[in-house]
Protein backbone atom coordinates (compact mmCIF):
# COMPACT_ATOMS: atom_id res chain seq x y z
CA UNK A 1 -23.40 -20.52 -0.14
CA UNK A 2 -20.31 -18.02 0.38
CA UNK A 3 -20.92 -14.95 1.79
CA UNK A 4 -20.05 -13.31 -1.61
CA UNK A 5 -22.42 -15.10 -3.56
CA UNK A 6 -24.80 -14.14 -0.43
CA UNK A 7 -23.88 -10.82 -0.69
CA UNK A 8 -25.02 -10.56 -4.40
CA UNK A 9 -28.30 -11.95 -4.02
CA UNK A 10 -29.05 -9.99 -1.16
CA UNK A 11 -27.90 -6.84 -3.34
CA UNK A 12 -30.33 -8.36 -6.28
CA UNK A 13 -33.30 -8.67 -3.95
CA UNK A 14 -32.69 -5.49 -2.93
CA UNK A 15 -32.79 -3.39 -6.64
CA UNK A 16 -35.78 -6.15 -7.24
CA UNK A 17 -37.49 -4.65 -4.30
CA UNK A 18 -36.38 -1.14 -5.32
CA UNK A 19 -39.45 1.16 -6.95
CA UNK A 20 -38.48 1.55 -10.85
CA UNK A 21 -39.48 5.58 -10.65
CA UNK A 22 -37.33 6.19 -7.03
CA UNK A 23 -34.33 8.26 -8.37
CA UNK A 24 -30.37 7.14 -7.41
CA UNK A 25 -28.75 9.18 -5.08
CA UNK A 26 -26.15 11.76 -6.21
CA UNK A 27 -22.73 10.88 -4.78
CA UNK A 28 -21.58 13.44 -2.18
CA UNK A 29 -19.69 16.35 -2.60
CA UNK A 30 -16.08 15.69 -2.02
CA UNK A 31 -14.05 17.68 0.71
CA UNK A 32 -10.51 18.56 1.64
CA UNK A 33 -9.39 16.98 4.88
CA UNK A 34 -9.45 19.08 7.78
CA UNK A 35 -6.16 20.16 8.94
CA UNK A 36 -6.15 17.47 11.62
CA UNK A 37 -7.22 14.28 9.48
CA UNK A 38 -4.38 15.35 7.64
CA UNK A 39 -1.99 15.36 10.72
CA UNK A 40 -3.46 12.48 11.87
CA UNK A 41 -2.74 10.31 8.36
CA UNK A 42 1.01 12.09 8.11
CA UNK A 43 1.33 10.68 11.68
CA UNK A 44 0.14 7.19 10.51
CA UNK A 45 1.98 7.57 7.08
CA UNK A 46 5.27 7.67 9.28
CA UNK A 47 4.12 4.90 11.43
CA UNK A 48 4.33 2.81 8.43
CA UNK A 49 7.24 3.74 6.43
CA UNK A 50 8.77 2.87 10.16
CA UNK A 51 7.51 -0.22 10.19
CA UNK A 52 8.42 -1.29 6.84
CA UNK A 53 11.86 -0.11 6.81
CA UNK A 54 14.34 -2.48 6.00
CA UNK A 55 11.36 -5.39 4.96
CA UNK A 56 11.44 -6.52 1.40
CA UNK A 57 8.72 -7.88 -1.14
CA UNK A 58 9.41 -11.42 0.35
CA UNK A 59 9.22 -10.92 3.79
CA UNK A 60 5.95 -12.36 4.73
């Protein structure tokens, strides 16, 4: 068995095993980035426009 097809019967067991009346969590509240996530990703987001510079759709 793949670990896909693994990975969906584990998930069915799991809402199988899951009480009928237990109520889904809501999803969290989404947040702005603090000022230094955002530094941090403009840092990486230069990183890889450096890398890529110059490569083209068939480079491998």
């Amino acid at each position: 068995m793949c670990r896909c097809a693994s990975t969906l019967e584990l998930y069915r067991w799991l809402l199988a095993q899951r009480a009928a009346d237990l109520p889904w969590r809501r999803p969290p509240e989404q947040c702005e980035p603090s000022e230094d996530a955002q530094e941090h990703q403009s840092e990486r987001d230069g990183v890889s426009d450096e890398l890529l510079a110059g490569a083209s759709e068939a480079d491998p």
